[in-house]
PDB file of N, CA and C in Angstrom:
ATOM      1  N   UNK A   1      48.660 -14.878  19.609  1.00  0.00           N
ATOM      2  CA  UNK A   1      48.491 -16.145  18.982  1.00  0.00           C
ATOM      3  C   UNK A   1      47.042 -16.283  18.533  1.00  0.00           C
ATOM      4  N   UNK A   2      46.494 -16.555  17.055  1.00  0.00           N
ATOM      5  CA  UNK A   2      45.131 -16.495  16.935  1.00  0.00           C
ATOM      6  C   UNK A   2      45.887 -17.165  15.500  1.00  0.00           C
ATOM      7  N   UNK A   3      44.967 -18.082  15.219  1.00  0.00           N
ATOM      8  CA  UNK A   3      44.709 -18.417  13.922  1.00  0.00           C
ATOM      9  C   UNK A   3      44.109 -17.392  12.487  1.00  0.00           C
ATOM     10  N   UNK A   4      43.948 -16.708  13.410  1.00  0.00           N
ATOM     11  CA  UNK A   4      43.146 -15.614  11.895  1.00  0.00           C
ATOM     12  C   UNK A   4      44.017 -14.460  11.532  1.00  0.00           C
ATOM     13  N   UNK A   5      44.708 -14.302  10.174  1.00  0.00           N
ATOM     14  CA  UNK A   5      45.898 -13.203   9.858  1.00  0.00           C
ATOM     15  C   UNK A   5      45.164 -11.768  10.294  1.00  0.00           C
ATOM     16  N   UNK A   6      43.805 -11.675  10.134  1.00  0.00           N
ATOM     17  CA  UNK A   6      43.456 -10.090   9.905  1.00  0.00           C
ATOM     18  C   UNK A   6      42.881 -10.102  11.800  1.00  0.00           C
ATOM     19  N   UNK A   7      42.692 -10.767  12.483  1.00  0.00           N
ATOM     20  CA  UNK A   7      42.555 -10.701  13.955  1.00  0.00           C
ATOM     21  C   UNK A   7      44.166 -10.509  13.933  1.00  0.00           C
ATOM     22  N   UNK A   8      45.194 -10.926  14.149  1.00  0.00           N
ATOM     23  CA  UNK A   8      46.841 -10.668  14.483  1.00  0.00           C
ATOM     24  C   UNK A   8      47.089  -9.400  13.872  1.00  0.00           C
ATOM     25  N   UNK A   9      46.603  -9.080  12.777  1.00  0.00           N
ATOM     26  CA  UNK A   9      47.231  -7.743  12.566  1.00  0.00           C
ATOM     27  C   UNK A   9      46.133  -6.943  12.651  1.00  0.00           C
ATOM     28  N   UNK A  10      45.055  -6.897  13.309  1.00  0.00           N
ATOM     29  CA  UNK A  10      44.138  -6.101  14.123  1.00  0.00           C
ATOM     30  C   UNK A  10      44.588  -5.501  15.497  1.00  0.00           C
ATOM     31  N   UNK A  11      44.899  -6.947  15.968  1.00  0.00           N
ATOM     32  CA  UNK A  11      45.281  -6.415  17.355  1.00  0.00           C
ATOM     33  C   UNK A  11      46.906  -6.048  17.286  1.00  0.00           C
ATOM     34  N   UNK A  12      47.908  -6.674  16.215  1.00  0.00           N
ATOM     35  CA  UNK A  12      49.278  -5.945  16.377  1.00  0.00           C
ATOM     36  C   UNK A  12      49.001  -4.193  16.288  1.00  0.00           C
ATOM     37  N   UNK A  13      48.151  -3.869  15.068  1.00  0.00           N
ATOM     38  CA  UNK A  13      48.140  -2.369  15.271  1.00  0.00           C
ATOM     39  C   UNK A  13      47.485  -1.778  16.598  1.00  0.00           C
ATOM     40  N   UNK A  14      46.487  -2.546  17.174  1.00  0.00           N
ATOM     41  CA  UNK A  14      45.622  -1.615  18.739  1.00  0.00           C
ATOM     42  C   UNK A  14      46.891  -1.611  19.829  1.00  0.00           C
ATOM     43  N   UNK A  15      47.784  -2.656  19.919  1.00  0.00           N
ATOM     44  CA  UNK A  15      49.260  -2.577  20.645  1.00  0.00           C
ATOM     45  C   UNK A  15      49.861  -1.784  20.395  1.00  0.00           C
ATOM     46  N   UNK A  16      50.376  -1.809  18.627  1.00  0.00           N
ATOM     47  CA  UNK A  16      51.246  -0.765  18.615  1.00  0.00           C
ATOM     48  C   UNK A  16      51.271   0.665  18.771  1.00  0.00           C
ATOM     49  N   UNK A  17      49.576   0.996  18.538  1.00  0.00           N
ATOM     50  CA  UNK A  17      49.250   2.334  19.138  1.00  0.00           C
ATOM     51  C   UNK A  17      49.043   2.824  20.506  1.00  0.00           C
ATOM     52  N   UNK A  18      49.323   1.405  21.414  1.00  0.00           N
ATOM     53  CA  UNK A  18      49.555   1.976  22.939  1.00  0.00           C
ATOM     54  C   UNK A  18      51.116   1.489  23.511  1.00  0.00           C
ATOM     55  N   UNK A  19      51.740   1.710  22.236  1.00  0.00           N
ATOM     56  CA  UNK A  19      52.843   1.445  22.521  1.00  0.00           C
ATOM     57  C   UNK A  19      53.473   0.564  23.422  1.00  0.00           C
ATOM     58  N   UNK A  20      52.550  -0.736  23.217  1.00  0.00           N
ATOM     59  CA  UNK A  20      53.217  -2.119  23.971  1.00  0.00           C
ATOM     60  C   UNK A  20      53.772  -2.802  22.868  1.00  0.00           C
ATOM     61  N   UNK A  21      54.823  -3.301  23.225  1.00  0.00           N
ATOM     62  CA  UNK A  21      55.999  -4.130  22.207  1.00  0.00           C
ATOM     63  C   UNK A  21      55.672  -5.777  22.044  1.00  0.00           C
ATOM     64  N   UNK A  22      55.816  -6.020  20.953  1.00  0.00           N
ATOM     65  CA  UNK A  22      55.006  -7.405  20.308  1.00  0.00           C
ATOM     66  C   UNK A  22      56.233  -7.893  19.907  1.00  0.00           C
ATOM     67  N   UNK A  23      56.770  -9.462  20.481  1.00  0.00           N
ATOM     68  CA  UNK A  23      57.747  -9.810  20.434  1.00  0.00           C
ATOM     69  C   UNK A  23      57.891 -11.035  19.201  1.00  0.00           C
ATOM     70  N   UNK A  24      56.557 -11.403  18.872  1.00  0.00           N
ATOM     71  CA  UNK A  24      55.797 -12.578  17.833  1.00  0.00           C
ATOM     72  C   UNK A  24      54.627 -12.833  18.481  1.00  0.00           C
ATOM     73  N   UNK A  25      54.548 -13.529  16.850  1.00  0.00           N
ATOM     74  CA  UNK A  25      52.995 -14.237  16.203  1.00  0.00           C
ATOM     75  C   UNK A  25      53.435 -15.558  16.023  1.00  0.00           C
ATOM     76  N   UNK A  26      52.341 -16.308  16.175  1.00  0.00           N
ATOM     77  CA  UNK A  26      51.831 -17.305  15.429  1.00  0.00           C
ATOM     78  C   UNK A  26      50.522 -17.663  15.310  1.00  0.00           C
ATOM     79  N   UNK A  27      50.225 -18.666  14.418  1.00  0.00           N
ATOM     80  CA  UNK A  27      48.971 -19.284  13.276  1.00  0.00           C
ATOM     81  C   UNK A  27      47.951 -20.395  14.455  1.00  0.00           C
ATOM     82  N   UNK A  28      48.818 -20.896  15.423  1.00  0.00           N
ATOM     83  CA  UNK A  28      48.340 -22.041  16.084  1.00  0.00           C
ATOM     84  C   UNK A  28      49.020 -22.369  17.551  1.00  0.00           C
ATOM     85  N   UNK A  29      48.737 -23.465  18.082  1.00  0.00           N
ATOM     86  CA  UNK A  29      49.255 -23.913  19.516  1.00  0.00           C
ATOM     87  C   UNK A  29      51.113 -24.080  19.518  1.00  0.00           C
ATOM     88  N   UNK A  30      50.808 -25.218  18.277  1.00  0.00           N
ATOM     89  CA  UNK A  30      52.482 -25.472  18.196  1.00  0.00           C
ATOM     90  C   UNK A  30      53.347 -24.424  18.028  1.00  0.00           C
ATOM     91  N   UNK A  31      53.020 -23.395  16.657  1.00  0.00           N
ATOM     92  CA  UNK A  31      53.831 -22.085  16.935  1.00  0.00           C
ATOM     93  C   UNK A  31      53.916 -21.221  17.748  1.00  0.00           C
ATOM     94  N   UNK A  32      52.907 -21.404  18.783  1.00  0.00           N
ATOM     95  CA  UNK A  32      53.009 -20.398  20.392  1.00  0.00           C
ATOM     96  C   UNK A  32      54.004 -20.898  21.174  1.00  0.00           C
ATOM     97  N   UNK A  33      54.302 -22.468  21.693  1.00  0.00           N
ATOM     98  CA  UNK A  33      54.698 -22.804  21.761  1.00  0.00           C
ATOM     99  C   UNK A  33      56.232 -22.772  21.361  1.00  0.00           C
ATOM    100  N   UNK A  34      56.658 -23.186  19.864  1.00  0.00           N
ATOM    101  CA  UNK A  34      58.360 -22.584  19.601  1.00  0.00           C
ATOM    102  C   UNK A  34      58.156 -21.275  19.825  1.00  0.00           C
ATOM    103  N   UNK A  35      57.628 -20.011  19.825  1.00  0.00           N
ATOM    104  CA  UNK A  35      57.750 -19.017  19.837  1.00  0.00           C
ATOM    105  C   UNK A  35      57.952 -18.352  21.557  1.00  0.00           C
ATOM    106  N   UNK A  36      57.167 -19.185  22.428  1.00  0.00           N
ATOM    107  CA  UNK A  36      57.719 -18.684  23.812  1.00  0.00           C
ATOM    108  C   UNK A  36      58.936 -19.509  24.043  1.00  0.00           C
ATOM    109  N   UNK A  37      59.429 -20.510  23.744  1.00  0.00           N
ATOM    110  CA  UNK A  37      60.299 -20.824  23.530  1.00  0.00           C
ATOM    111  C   UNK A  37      61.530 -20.191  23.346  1.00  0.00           C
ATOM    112  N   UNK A  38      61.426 -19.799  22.050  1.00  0.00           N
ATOM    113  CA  UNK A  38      62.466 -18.893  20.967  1.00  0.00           C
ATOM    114  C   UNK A  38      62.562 -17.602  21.834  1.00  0.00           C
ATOM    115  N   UNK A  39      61.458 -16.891  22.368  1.00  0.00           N
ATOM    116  CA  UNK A  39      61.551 -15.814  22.734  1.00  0.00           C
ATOM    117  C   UNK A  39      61.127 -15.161  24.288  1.00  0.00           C
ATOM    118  N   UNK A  40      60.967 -16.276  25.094  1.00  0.00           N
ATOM    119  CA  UNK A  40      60.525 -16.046  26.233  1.00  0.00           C
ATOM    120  C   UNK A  40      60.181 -14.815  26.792  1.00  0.00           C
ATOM    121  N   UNK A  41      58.651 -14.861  26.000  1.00  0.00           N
ATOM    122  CA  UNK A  41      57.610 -13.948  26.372  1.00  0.00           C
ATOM    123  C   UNK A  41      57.058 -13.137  27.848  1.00  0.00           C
ATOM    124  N   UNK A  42      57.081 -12.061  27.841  1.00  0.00           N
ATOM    125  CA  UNK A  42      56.248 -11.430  29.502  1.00  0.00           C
ATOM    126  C   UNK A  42      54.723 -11.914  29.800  1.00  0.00           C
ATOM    127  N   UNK A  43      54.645 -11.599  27.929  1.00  0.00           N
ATOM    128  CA  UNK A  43      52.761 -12.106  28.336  1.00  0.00           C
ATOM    129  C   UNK A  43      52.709 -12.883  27.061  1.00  0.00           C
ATOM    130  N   UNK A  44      51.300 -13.938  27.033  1.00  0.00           N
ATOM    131  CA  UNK A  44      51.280 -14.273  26.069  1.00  0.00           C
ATOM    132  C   UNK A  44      49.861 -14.200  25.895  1.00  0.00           C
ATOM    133  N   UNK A  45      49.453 -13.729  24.527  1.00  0.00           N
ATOM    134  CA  UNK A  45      47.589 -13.158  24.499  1.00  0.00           C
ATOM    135  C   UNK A  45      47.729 -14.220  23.696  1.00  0.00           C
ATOM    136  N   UNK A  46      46.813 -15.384  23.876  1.00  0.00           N
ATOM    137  CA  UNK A  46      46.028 -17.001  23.615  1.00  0.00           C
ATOM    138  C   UNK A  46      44.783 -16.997  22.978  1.00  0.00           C
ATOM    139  N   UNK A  47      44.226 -17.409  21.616  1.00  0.00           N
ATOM    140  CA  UNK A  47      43.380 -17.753  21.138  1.00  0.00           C
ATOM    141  C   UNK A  47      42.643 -18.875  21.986  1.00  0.00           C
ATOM    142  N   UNK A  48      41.920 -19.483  21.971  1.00  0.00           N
ATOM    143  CA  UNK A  48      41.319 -20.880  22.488  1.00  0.00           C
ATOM    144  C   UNK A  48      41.462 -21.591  21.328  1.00  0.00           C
ATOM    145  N   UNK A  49      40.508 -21.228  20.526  1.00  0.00           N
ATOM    146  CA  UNK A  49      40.323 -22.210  19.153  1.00  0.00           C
ATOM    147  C   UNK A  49      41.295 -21.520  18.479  1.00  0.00           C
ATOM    148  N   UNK A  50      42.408 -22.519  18.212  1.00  0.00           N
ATOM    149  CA  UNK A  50      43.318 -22.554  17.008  1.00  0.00           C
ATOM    150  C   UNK A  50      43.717 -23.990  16.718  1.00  0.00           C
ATOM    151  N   UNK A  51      44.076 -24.292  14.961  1.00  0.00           N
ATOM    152  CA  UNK A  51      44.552 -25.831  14.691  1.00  0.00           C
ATOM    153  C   UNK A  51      45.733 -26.021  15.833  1.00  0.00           C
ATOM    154  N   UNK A  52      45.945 -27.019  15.208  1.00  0.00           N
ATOM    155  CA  UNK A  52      47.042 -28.171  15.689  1.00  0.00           C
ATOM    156  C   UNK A  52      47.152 -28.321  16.970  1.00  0.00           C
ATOM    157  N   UNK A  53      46.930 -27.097  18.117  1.00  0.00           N
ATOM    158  CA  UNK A  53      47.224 -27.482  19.248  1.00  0.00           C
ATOM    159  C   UNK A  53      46.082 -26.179  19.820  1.00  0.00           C
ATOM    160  N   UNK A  54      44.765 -26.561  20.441  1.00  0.00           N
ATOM    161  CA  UNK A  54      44.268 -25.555  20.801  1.00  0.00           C
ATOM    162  C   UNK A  54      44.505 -24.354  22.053  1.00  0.00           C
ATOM    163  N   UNK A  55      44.245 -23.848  22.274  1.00  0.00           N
ATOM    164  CA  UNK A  55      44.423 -22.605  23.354  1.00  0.00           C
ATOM    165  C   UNK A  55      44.448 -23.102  24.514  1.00  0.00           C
ATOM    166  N   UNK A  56      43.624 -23.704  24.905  1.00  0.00           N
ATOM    167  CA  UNK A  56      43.805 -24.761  26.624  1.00  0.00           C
ATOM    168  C   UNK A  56      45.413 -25.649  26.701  1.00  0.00           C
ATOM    169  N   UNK A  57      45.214 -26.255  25.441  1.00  0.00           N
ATOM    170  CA  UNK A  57      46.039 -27.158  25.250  1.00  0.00           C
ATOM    171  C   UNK A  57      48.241 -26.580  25.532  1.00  0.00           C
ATOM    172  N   UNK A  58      47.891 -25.185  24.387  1.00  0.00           N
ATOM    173  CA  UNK A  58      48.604 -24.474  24.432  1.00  0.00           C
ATOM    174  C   UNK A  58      49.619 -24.167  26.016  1.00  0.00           C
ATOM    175  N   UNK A  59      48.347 -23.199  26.440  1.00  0.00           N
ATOM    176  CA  UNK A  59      48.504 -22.580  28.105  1.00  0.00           C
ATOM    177  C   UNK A  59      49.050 -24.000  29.188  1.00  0.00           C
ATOM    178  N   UNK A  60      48.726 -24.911  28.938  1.00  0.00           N
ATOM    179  CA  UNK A  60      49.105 -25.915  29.792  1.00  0.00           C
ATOM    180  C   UNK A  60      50.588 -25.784  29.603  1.00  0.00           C
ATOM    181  N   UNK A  61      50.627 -26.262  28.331  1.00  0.00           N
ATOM    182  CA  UNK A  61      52.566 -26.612  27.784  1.00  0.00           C
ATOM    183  C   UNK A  61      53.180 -25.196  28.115  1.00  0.00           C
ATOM    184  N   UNK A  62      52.602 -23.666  28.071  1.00  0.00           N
ATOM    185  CA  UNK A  62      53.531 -22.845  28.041  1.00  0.00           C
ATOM    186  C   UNK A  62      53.323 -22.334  29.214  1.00  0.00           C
ATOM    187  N   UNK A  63      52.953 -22.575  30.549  1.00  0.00           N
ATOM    188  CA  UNK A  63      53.009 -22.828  31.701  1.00  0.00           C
ATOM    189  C   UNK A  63      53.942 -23.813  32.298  1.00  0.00           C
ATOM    190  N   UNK A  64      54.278 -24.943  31.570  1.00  0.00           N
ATOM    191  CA  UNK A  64      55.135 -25.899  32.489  1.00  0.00           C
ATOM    192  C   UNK A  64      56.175 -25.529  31.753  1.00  0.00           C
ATOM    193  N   UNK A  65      56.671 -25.234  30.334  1.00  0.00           N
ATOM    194  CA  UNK A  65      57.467 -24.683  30.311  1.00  0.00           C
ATOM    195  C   UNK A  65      58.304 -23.117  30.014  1.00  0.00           C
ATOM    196  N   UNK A  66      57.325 -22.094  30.485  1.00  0.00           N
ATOM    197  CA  UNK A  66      57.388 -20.875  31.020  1.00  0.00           C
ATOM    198  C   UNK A  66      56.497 -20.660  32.004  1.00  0.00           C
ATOM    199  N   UNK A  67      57.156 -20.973  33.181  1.00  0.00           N
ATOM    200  CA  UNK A  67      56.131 -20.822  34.152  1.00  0.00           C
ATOM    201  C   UNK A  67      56.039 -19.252  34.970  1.00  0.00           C
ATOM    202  N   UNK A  68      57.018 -18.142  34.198  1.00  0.00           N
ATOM    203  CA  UNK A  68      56.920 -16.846  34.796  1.00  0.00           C
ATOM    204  C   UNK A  68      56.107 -16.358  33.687  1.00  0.00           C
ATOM    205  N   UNK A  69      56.036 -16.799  32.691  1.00  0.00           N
ATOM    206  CA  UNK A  69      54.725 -15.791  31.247  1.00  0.00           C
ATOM    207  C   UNK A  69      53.551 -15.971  31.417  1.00  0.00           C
ATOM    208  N   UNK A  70      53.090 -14.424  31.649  1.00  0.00           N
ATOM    209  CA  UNK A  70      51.969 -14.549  32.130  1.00  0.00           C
ATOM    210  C   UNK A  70      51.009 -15.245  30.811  1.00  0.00           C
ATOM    211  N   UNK A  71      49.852 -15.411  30.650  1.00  0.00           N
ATOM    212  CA  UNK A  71      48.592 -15.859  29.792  1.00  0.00           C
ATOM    213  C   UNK A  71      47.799 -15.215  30.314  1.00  0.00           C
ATOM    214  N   UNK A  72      47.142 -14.255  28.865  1.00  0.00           N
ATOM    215  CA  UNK A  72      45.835 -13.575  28.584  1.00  0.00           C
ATOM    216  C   UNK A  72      44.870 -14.670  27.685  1.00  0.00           C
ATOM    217  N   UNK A  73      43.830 -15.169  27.541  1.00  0.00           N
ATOM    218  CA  UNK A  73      42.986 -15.539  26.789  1.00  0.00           C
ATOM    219  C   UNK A  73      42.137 -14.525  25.955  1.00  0.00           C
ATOM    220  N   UNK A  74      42.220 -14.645  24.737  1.00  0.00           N
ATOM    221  CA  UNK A  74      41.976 -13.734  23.828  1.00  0.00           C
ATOM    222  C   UNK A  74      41.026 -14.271  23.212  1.00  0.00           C
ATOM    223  N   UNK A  75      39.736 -14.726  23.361  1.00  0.00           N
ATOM    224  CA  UNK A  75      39.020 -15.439  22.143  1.00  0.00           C
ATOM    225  C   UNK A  75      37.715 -15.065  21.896  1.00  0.00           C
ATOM    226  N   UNK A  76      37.035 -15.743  21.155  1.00  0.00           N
ATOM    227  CA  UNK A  76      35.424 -15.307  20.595  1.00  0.00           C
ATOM    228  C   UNK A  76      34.565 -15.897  21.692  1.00  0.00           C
ATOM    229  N   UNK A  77      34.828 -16.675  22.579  1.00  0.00           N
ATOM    230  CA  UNK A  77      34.177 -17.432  23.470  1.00  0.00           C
ATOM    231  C   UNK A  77      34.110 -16.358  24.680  1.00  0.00           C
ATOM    232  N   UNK A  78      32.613 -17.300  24.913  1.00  0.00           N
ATOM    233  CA  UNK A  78      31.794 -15.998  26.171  1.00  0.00           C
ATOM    234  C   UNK A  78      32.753 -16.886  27.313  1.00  0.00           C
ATOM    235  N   UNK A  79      32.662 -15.460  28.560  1.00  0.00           N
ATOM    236  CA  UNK A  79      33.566 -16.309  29.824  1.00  0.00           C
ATOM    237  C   UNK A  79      32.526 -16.570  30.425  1.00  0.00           C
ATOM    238  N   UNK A  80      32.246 -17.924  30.428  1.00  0.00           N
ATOM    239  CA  UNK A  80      31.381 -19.014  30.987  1.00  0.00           C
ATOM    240  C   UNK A  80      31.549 -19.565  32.312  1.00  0.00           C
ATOM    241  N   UNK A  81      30.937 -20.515  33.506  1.00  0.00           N
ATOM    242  CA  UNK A  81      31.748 -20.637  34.509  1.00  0.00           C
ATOM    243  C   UNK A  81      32.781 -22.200  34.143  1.00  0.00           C
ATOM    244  N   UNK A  82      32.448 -22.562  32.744  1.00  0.00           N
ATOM    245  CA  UNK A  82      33.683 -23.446  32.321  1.00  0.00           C
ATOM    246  C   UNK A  82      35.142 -22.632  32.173  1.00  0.00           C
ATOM    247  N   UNK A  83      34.942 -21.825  31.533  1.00  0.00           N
ATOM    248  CA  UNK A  83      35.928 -21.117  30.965  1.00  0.00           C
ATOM    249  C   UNK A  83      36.715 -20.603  32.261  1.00  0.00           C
ATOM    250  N   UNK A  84      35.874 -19.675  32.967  1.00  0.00           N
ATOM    251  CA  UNK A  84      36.586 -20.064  34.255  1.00  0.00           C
ATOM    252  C   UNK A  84      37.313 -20.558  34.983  1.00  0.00           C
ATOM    253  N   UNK A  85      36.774 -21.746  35.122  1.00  0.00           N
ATOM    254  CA  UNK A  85      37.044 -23.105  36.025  1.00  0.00           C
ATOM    255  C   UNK A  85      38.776 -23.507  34.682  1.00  0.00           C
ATOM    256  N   UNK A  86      38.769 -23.355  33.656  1.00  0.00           N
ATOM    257  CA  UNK A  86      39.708 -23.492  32.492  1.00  0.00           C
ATOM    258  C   UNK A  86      41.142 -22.270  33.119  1.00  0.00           C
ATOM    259  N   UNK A  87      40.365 -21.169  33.081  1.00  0.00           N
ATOM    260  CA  UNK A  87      41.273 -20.261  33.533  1.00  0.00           C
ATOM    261  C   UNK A  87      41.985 -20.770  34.648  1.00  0.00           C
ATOM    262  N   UNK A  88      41.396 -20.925  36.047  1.00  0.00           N
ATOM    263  CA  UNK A  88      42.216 -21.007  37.321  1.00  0.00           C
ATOM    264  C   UNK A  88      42.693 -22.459  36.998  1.00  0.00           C
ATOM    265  N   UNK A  89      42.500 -23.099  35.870  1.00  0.00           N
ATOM    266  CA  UNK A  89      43.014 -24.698  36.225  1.00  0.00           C
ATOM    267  C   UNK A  89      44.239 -24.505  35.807  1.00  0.00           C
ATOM    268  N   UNK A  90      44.331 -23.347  34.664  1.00  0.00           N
ATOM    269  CA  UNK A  90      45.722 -23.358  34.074  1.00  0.00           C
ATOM    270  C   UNK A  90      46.677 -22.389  34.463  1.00  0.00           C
ATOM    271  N   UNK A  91      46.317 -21.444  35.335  1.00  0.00           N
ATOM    272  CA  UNK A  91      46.808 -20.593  36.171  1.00  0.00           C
ATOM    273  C   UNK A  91      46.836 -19.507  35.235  1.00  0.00           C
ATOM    274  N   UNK A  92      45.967 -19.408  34.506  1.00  0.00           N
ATOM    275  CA  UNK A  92      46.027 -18.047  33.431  1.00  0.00           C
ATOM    276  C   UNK A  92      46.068 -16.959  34.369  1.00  0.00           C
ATOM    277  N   UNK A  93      46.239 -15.461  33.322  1.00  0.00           N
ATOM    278  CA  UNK A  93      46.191 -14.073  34.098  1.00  0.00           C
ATOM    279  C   UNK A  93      44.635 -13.746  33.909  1.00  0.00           C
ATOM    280  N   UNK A  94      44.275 -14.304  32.703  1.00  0.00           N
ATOM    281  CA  UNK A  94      42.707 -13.314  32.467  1.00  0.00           C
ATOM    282  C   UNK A  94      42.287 -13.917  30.998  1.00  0.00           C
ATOM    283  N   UNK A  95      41.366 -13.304  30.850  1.00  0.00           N
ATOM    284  CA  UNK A  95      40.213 -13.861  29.975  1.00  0.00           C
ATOM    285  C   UNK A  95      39.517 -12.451  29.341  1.00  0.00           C
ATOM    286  N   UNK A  96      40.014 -12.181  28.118  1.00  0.00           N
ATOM    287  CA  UNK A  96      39.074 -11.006  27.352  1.00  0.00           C
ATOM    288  C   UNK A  96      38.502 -11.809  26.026  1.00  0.00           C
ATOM    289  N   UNK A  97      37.021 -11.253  26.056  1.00  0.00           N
ATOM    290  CA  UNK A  97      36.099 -11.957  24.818  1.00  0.00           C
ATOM    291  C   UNK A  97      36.954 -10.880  23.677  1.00  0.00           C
ATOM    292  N   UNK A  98      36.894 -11.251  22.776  1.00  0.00           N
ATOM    293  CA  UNK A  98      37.321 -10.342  21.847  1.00  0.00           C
ATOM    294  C   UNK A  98      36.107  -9.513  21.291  1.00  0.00           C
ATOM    295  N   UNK A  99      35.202  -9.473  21.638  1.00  0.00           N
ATOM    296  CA  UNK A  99      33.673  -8.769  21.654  1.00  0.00           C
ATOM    297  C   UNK A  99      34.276  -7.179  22.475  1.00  0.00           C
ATOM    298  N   UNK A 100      34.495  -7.827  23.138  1.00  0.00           N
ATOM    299  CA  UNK A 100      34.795  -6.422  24.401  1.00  0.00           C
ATOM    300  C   UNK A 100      36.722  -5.676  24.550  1.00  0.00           C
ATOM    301  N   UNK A 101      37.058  -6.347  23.072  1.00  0.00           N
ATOM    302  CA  UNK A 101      38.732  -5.757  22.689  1.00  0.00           C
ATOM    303  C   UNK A 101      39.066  -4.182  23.144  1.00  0.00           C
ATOM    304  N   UNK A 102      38.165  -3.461  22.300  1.00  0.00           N
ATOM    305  CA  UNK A 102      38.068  -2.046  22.284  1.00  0.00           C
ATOM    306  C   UNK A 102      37.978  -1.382  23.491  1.00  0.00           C
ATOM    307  N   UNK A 103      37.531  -2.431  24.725  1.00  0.00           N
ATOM    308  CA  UNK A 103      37.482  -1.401  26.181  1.00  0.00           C
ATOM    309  C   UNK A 103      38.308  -2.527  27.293  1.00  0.00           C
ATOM    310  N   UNK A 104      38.884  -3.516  26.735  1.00  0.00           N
ATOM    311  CA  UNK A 104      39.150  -4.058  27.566  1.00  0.00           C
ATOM    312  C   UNK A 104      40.843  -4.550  27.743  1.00  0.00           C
ATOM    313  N   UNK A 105      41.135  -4.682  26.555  1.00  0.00           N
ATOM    314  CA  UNK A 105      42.201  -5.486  26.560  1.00  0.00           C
ATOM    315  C   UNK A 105      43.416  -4.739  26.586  1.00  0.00           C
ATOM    316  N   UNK A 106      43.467  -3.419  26.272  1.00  0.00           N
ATOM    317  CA  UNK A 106      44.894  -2.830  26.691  1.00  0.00           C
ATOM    318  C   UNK A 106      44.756  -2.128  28.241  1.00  0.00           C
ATOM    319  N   UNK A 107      43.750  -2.311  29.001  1.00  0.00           N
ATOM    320  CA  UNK A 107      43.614  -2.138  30.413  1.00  0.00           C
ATOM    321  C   UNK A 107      44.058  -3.140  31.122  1.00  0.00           C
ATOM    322  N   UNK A 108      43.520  -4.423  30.574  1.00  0.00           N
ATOM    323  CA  UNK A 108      44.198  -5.669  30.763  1.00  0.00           C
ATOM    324  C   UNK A 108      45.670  -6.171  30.772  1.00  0.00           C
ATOM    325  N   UNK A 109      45.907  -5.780  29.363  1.00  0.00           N
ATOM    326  CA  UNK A 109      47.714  -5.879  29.376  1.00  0.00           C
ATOM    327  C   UNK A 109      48.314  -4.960  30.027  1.00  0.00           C
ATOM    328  N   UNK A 110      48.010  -3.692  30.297  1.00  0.00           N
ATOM    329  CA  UNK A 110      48.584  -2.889  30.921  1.00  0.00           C
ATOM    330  C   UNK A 110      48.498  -3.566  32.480  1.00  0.00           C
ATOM    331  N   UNK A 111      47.872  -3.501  32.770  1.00  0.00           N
ATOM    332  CA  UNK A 111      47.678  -4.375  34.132  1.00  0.00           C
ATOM    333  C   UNK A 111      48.716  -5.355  34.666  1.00  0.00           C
ATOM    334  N   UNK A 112      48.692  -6.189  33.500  1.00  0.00           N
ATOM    335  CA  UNK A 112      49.390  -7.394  33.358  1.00  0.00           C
ATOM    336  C   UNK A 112      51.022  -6.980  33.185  1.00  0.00           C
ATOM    337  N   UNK A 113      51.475  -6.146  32.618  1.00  0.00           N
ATOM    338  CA  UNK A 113      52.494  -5.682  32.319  1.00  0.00           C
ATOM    339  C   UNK A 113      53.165  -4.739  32.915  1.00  0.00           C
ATOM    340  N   UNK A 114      52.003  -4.281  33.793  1.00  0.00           N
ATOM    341  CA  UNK A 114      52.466  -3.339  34.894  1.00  0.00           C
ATOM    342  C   UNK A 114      53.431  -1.789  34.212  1.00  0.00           C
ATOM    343  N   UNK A 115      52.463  -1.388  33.375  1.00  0.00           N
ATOM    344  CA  UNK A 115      52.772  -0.071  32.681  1.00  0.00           C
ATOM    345  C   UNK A 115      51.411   0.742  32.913  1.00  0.00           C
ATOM    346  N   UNK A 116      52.024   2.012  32.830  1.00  0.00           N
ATOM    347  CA  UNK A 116      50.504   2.917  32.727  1.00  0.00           C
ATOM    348  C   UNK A 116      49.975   3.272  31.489  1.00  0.00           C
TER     349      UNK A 116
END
């Protein structure tokens, strides 16, 4: 979920070359939202800043109503001890800057997904 087309199909191709399966996209909060919905997601990788419904905002609603999908935070924002304190409030899995994509985040999902 990220508001930016060329970040979504950045990271759809770094997935699809470690052969983790991408079930949907969306533009914003609300379409994360119908989309775990529609498709009740394992994980869900979360922008922070996106329109209509931001990334905090998001993780709250798709926590109460998917409360087994996990949440990755995926964003441009440094992990701060707000961001933090954001993470454990919403019971996220984790927090990757997208600065640190390239070494971090398919160690992460793998983790999360419990694949090698």
């Amino acid at each position: 979920m990220d508001d930016h087309h060329i970040a979504r199909n950045t990271v759809r191709e770094l997935l699809t070359a470690h052969a983790i399966r991408i079930c949907g996209e969306a533009a914003d909060g609300q379409q994360a939202l119908d989309q775990v919905r529609a498709l009740n997601p394992e994980l869900v990788l979360l922008d922070i800043n996106m329109p209509v419904m931001n990334g905090i905002q998001a993780a709250f609603e798709i926590r109460r109503i998917a409360p087994g999908t996990k949440i990755l935070f995926f964003t441009v924002q440094e992990y701060t001890p707000e961001a933090e304190a954001a993470v454990r409030l919403l019971g996220a899995d984790g927090f990757i800057c997208k600065s640190a994509a390239g070494t971090q985040l398919i160690p992460a999902l793998k983790r999360l997904l419990k694949t090698d």
